[in-house]
Protein backbone atom coordinates (compact mmCIF):
# COMPACT_ATOMS: atom_id res chain seq x y z
CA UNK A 1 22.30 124.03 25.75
CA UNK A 2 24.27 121.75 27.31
CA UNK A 3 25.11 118.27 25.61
CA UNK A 4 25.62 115.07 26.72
CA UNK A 5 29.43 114.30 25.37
CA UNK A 6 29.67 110.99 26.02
CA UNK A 7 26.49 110.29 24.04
CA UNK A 8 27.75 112.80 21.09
CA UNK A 9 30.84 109.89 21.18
CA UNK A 10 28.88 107.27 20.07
CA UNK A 11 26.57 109.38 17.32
CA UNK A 12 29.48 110.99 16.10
CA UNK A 13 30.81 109.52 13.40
CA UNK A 14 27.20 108.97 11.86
CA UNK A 15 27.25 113.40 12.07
CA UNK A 16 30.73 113.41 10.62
CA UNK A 17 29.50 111.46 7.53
CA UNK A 18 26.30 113.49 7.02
CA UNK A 19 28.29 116.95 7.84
CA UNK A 20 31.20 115.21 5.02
CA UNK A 21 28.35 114.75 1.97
CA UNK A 22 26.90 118.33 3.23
CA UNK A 23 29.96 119.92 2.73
CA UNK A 24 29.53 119.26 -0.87
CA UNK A 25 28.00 122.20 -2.47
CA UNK A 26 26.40 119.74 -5.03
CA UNK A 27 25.10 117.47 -2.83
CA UNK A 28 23.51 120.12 -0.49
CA UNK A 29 22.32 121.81 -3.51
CA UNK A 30 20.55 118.06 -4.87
CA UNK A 31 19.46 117.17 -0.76
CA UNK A 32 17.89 121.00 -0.71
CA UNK A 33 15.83 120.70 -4.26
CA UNK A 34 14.68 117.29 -2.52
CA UNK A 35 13.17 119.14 0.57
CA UNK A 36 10.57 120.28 -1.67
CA UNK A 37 9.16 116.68 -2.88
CA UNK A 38 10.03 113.56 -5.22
CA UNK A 39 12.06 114.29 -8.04
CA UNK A 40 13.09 112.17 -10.90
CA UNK A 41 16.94 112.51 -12.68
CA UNK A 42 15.74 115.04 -15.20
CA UNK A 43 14.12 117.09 -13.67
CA UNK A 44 16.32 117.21 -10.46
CA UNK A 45 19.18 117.81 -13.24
CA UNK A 46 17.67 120.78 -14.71
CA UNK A 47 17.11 122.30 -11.14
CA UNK A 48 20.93 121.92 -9.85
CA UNK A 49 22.59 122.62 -13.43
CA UNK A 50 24.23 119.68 -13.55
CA UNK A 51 24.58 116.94 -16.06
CA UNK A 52 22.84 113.68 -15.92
CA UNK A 53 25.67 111.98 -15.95
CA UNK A 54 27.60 114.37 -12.87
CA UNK A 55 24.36 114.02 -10.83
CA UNK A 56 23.89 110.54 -11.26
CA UNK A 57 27.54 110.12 -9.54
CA UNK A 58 26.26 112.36 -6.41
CA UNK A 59 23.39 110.81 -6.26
CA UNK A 60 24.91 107.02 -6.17
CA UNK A 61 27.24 108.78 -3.15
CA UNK A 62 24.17 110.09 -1.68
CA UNK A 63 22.72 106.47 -1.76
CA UNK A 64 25.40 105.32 -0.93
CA UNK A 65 25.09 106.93 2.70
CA UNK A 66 21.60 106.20 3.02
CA UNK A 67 20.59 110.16 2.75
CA UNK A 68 18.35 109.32 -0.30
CA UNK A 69 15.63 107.21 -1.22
CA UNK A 70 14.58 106.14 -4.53
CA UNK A 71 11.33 104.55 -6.10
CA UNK A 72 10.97 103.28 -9.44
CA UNK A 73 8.29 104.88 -11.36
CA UNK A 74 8.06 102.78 -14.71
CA UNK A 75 11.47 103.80 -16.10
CA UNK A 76 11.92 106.39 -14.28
CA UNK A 77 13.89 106.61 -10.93
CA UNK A 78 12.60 109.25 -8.37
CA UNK A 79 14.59 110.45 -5.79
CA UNK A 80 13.68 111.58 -2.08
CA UNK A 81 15.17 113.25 0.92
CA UNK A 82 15.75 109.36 3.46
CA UNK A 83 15.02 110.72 6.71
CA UNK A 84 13.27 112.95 9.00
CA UNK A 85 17.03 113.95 10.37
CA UNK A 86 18.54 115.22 7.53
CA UNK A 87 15.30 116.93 6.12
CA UNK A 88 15.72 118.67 9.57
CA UNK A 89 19.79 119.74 9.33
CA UNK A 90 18.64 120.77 5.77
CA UNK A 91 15.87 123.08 7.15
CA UNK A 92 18.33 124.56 9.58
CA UNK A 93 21.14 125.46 7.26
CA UNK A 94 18.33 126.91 5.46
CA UNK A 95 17.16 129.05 8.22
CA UNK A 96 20.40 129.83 9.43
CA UNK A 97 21.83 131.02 5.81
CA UNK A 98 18.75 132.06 3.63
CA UNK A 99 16.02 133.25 5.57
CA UNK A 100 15.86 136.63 5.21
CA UNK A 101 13.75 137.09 8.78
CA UNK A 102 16.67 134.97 10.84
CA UNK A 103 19.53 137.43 11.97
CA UNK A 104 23.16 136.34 10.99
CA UNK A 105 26.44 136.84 12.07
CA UNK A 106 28.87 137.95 9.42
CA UNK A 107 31.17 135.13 8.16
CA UNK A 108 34.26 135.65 11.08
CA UNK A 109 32.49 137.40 13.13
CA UNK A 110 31.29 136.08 16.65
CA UNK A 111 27.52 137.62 18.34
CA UNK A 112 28.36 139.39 21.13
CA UNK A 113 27.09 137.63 24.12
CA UNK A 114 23.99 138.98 26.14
């Protein structure tokens, strides 16, 4: 694949801050449970195991960076994955580091070339 640098130059810095709240275990952890549909603080809580008050704070970051979208559902506030783009860099990590089908390279080590 080749890619278009000059073009990369002016989407960069939008990548750098997605790749920055990625790097966060808890945040990837909260964007990944997302994938899989609305979820509401408790809930989404439970499924991370972290405290209300911890994931509220990744969650406002998450905001924050327009990764997330809420809706209020009576006093509840329900939380979604913002965008088709970072559902799809989610997906990808995902296939690249759980799938058990997909092939990996162990950590350090380069794939020989064909």
């Amino acid at each position: 694949m080749r890619m278009d640098i000059d073009r990369l130059d002016r989407s960069a810095e939008s990548a750098a801050e997605l790749l920055s709240a990625l790097a966060n275990k808890n945040r990837l952890m909260i964007l990944c449970n997302l994938l899989n549909g609305e979820m509401a603080v408790q809930p989404l809580a439970e499924a991370v195991g972290m405290s209300q008050s911890a994931l509220s704070q990744q969650l406002a970051k998450l905001r924050l960076q327009r990764l997330v979208a809420t809706r209020r559902v009576g006093r509840e506030i329900h939380y979604r994955v913002a965008s088709a783009e970072v559902a799809e860099v989610l997906a990808t990590l995902y296939r690249l580091y759980c799938d058990p089908v997909q092939k990996t390279v162990p950590r350090g080590e380069v794939a020989a070339a064909s």
